[in-house]
Protein backbone atom coordinates (compact mmCIF):
# COMPACT_ATOMS: atom_id res chain seq x y z
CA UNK A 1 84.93 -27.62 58.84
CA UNK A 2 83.79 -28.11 62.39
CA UNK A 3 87.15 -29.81 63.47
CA UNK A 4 88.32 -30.45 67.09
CA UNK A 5 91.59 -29.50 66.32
CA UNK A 6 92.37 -25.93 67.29
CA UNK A 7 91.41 -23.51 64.58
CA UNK A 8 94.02 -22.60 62.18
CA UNK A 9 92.03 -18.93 62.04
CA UNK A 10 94.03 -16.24 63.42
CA UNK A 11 93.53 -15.02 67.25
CA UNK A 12 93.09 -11.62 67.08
CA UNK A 13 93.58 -9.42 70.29
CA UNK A 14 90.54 -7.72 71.85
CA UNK A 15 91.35 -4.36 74.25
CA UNK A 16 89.39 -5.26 77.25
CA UNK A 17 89.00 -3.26 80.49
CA UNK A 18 91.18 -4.20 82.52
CA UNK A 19 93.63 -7.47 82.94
CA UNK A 20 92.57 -9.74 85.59
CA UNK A 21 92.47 -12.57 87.47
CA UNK A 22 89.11 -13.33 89.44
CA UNK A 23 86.06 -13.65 91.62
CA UNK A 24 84.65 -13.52 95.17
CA UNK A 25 83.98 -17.19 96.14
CA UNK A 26 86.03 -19.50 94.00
CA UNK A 27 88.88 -21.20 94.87
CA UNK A 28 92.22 -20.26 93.86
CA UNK A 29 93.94 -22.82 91.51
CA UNK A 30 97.60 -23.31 91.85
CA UNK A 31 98.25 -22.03 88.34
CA UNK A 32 96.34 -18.87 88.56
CA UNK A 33 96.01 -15.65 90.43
CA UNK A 34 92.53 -14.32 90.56
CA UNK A 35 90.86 -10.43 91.08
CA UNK A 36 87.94 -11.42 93.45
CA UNK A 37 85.12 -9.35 91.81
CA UNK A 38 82.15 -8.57 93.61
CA UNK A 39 78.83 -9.68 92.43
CA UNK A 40 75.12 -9.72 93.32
CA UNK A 41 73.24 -12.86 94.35
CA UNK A 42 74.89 -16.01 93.60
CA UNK A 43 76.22 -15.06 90.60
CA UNK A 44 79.62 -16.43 90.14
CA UNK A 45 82.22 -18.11 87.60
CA UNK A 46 81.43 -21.38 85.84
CA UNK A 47 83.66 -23.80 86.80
CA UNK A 48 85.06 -25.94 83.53
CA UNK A 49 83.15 -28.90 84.97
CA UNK A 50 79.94 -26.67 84.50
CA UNK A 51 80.85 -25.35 81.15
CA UNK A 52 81.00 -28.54 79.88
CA UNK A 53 77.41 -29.46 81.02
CA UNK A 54 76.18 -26.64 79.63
CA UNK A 55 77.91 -26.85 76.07
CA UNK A 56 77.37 -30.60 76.13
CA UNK A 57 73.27 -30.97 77.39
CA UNK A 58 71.89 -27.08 77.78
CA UNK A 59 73.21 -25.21 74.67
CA UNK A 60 70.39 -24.55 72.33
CA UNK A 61 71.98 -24.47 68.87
CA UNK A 62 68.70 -24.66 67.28
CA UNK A 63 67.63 -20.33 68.81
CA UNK A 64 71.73 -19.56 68.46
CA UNK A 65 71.58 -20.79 65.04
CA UNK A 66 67.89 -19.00 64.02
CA UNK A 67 69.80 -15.95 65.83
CA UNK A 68 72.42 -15.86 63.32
CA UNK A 69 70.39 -16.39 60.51
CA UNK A 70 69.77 -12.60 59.45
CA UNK A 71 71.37 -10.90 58.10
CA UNK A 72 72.80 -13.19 55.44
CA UNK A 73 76.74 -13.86 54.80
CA UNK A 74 79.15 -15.88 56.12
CA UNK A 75 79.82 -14.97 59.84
CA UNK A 76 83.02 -14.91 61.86
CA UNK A 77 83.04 -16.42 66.01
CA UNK A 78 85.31 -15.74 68.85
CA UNK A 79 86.39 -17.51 72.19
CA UNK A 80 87.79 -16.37 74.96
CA UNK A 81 88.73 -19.10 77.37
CA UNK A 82 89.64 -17.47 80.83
CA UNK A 83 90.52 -13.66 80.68
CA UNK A 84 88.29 -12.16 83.11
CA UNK A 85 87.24 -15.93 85.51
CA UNK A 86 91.00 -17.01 85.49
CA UNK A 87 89.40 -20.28 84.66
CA UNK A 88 90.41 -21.90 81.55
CA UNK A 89 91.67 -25.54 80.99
CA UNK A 90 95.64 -25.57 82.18
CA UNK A 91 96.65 -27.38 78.70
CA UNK A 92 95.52 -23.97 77.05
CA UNK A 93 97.24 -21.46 79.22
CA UNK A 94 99.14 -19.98 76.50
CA UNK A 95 95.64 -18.83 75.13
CA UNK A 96 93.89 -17.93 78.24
CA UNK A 97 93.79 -13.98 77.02
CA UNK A 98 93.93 -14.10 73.51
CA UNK A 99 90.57 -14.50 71.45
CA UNK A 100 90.23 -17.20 69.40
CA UNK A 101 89.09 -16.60 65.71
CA UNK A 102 86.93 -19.32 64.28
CA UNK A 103 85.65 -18.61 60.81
CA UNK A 104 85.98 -22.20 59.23
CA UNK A 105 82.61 -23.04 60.68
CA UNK A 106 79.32 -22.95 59.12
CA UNK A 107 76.85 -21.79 62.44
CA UNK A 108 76.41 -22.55 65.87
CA UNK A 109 76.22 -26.10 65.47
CA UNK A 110 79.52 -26.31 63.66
CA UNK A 111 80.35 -24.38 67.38
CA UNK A 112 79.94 -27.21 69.44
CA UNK A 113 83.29 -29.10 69.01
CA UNK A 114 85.34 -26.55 69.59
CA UNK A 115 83.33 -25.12 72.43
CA UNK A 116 83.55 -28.77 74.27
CA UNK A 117 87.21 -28.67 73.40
CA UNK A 118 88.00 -25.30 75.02
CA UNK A 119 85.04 -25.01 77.28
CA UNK A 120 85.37 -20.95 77.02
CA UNK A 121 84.35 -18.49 79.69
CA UNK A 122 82.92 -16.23 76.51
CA UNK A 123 81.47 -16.73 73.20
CA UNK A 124 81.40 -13.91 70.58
CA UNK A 125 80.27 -13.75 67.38
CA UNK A 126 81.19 -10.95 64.75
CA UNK A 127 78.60 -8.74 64.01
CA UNK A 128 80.66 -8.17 60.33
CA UNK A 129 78.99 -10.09 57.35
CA UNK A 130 81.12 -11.29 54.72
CA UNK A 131 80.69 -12.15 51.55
CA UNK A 132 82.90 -15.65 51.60
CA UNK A 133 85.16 -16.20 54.37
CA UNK A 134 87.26 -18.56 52.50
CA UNK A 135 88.28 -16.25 50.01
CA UNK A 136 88.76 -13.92 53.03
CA UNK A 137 91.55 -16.62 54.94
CA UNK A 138 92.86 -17.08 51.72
CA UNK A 139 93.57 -13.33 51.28
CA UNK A 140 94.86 -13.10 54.72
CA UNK A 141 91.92 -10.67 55.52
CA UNK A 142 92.52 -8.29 59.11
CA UNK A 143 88.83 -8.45 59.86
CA UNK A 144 89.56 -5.41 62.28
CA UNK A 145 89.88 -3.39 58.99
CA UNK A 146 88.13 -5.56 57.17
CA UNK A 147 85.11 -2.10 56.28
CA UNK A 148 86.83 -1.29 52.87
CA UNK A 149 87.37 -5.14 51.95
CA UNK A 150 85.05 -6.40 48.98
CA UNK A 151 84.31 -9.27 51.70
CA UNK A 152 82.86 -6.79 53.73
CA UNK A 153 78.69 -6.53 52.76
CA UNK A 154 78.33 -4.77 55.98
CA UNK A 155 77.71 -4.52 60.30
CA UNK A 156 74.72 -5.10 62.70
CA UNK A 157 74.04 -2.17 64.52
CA UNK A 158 74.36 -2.82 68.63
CA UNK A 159 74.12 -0.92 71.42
CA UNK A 160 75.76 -2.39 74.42
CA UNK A 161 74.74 -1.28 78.08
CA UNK A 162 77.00 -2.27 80.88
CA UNK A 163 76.82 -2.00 84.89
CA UNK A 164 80.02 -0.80 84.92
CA UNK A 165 79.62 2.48 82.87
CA UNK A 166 77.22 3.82 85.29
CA UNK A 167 78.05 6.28 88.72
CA UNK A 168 76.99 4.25 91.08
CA UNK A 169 75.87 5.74 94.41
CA UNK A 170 77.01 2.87 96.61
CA UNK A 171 80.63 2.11 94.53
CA UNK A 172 80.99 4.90 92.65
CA UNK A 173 82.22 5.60 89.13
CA UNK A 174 84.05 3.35 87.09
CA UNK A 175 87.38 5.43 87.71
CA UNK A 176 87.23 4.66 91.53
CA UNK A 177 86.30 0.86 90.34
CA UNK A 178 88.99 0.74 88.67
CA UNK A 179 91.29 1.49 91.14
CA UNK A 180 90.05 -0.37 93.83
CA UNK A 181 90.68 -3.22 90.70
CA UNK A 182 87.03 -4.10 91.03
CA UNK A 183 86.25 -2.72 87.34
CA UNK A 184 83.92 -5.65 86.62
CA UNK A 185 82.01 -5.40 89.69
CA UNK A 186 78.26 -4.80 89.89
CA UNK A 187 75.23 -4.60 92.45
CA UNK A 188 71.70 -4.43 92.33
CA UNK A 189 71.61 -0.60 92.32
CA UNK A 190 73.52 -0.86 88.97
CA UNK A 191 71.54 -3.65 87.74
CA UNK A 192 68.26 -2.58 87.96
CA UNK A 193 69.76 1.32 86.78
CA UNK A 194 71.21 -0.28 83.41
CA UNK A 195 68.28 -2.58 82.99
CA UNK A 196 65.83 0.36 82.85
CA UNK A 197 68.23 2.49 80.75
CA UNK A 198 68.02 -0.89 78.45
CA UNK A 199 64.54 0.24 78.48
CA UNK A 200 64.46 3.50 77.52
CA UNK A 201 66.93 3.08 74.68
CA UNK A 202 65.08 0.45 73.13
CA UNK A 203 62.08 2.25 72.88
CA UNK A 204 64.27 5.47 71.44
CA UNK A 205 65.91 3.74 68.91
CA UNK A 206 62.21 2.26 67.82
CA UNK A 207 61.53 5.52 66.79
CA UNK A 208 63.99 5.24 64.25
CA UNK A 209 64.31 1.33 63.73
CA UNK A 210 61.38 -1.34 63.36
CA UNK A 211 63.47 -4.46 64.02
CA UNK A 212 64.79 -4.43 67.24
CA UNK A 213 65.83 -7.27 70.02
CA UNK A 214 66.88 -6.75 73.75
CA UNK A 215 69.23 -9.11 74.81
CA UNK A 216 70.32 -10.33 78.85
CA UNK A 217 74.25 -10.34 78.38
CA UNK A 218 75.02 -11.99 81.67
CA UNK A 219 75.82 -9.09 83.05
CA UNK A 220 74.45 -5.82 81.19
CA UNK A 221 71.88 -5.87 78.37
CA UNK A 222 72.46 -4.86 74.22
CA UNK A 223 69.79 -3.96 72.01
CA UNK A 224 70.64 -5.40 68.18
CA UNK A 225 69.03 -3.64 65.35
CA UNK A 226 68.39 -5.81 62.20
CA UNK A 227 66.98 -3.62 60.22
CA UNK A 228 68.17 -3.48 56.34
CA UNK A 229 68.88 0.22 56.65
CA UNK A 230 70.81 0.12 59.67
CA UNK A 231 73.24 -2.96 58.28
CA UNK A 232 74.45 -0.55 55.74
CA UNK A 233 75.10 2.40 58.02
CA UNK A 234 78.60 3.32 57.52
CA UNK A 235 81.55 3.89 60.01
CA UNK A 236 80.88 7.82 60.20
CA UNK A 237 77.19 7.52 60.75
CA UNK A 238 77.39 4.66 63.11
CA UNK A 239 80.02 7.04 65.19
CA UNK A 240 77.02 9.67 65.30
CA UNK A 241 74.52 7.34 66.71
CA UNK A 242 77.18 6.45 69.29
CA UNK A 243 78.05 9.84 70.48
CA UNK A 244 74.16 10.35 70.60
CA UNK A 245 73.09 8.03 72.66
CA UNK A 246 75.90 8.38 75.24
CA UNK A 247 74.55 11.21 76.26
CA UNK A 248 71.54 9.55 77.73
CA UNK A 249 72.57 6.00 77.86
CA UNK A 250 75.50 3.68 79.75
CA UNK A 251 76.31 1.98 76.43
CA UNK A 252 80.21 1.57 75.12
CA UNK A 253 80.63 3.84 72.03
CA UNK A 254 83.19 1.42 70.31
CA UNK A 255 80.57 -0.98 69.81
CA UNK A 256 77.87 0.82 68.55
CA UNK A 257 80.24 2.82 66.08
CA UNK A 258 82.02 -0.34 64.76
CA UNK A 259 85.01 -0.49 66.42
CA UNK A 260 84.30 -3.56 68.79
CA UNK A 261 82.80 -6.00 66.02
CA UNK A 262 82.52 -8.84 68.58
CA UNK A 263 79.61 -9.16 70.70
CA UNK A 264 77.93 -12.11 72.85
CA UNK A 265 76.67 -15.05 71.13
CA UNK A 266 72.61 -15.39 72.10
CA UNK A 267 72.13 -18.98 74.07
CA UNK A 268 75.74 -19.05 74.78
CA UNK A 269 76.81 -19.02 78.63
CA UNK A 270 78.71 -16.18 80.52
CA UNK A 271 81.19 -17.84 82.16
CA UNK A 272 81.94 -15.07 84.63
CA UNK A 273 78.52 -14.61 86.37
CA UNK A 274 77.07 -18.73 85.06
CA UNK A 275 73.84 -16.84 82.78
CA UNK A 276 73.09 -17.86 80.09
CA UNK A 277 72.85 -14.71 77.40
CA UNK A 278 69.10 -14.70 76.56
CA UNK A 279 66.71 -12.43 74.45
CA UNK A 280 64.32 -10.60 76.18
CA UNK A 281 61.15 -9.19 74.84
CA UNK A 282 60.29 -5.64 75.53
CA UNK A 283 57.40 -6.62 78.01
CA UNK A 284 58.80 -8.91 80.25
CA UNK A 285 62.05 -6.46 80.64
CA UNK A 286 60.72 -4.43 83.70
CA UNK A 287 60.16 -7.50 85.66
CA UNK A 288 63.22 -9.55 84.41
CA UNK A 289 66.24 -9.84 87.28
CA UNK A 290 69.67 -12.32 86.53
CA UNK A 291 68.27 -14.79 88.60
CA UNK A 292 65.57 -15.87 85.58
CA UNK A 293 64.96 -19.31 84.93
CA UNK A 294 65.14 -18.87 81.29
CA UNK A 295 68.95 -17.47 82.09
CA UNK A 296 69.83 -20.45 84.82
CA UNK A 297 72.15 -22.55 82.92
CA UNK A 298 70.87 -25.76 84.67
CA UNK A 299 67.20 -25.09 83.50
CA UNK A 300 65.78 -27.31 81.14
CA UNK A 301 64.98 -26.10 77.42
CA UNK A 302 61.35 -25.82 76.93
C-alpha cells in the first residue's frame, strides 16, 4: 500500500463536459493544444512546478484525512492529471484524460506518493463506502455498479453547485457556452449567483438533514450531508431529491442521485483555477469570494 509505482487499480472513465485543452494566460506547451477558458481574477491553472509545492509543503493530510473519516468503510480515490488545464507531466500523456482509480491506499496520507508522482490537476474521492476493498479488486468489482454489490454499505449524499449551470446575463446559458467552447468559463456575476444559491440550499436541506458541510470546490460550491439516514438513501430516493432541488438550485442531478460517485477531495488543490477546495461554515459563506486566504494555495496552514 501507498506505492509510487502507478496503481495497478483500474482507471475508470468519467463523462465530463466537454473535451478540452485550456486557459486564458498560460503558455502553450509544444505537446498540447489548449481551450483558453475565461476566468475571474487571477485565477488560473497550476503549473506542475506549483502542484508539486503544494502536494509536497501545503497539503493538509491531517483535515483531508479527519474529512474522510465518517462515514466508516474503506474508501476509493481518483486522479485526473490534465483533462480540463492540458497540463499534466509529458511522461504520462497516455493518461492525461483517463481517471486514475486508487483503492490500495489506506487515507489521504497513503495519497501523497502518488499525488507527488502524478502531480494531478484534480483529486476525487468516492463518495461509495465499501465494506473491504480488497475483496472488492479481488472480485474484479465495477464500482460504477458497484449499488447491488455486498461491498457496497452505502453513498454520501452531495449536492454539487456549479457556475456553469446557471443563465448568465453577461455569457449566457451553458448551451451558448458551449458553443463558443468556453463551457468551463465563469465570472463574478456567476460566482457570487451560485455562491448564494449554495446558500439557500444549505439551509433547505437543514430542514431535512442535521449534519451538513458547505464546501469551496475551486470553482462552484457542494453541500455533503453525513447524516446516518441520508447514507442509506437508495438510488430511487436519491433521484427524487435530485429532481427536487433542480428546480430551485444550479446543482448537477447525476451527483446528487448517485450516478457521479466521485467528488473533490477537501484540502486537495484545483488545478484549473490554483484553490485549494476548502470547507466553509455557513456564516462566513456570504462574505467568502475565491480569492480567500484560507483557499490560496501558497498560504501557510494555521
Amino acid at each position: 500500500m501507498g506505492s509510487t509505482k502507478a496503481p495497478a487499480s483500474r482507471g475508470i472513465r468519467t463523462t465530463f463536459p466537454e473535451e478540452p485543452p485550456a486557459f486564458t494566460g498560460t503558455r502553450p506547451s509544444a505537446s498540447v493544444v489548449r481551450i483558453r477558458y475565461e476566468l475571474p481574477g487571477d485565477l488560473h491553472p497550476a503549473s506542475l512546478n506549483a502542484r508539486l509545492n503544494f502536494y509536497r509543503n501545503r497539503f493538509d493530510v491531517g483535515a483531508a484525512k479527519r474529512w474522510m473519516a465518517r462515514p466508516g468503510g474503506d474508501r476509493a480515490y481518483a486522479l485526473i492529471l490534465g483533462r480540463h488545464s492540458g497540463i499534466y507531466p509529458r511522461r504520462f500523456r497516455h493518461l492525461k484524460n483517463v481517471p486514475l482509480i486508487i483503492d490500495d491506499v489506506e487515507g489521504p496520507a497513503g495519497l501523497r506518493p502518488f499525488l507527488l508522482k502524478y502531480l494531478p490537476e484534480g483529486v476525487y474521492y468516492d463518495r461509495n463506502v465499501y465494506r473491504s476493498l480488497a475483496e472488492a479488486r479481488a472480485a474484479g468489482l465495477d464500482y460504477t455498479h458497484a449499488w447491488r454489490s455486498r461491498q457496497f454499505l452505502g453513498q454520501e449524499l452531495a449536492f454539487d453547485l456549479d457556475p456553469e449551470n446557471l443563465d448568465c446575463p453577461i455569457h449566457g446559458d451553458i448551451e451558448a457556452k458551449m458553443k463558443r467552447h468556453q463551457g468551463l468559463s465563469f465570472c463574478d456575476w456567476e460566482f457570487d449567483e451560485v455562491r448564494r444559491q449554495a446558500g439557500d440550499l444549505f439551509d433547505r436541506a437543514s430542514k431535512s438533514w442535521s449534519e451538513l458541510t458547505i464546501v469551496y470546490s475551486g470553482r462552484g460550491f457542494h453541500v455533503h450531508v453525513i447524516d446516518d439516514d441520508a447514507f442509506r438513501l437508495s438510488r430511487k430516493e436519491r433521484g427524487r431529491i435530485a429532481r427536487s432541488y433542480a428546480r430551485r438550485f444550479a446543482i448537477d442531478e447525476w451527483v446528487t442521485s448517485g450516478e457521479m460517485r466521485l467528488i473533490r477531495l477537501p484540502y486537495s488543490l484545483h488545478g484549473m483555477v490554483s484553490r485549494v477546495v476548502i470547507p466553509v461554515p455557513r456564516k462566513d459563506l456570504d462574505r467568502f469570494t475565491y480569492d480567500d486566504p484560507r483557499a490560496l494555495p501558497t498560504a501557510r496552514r494555521s
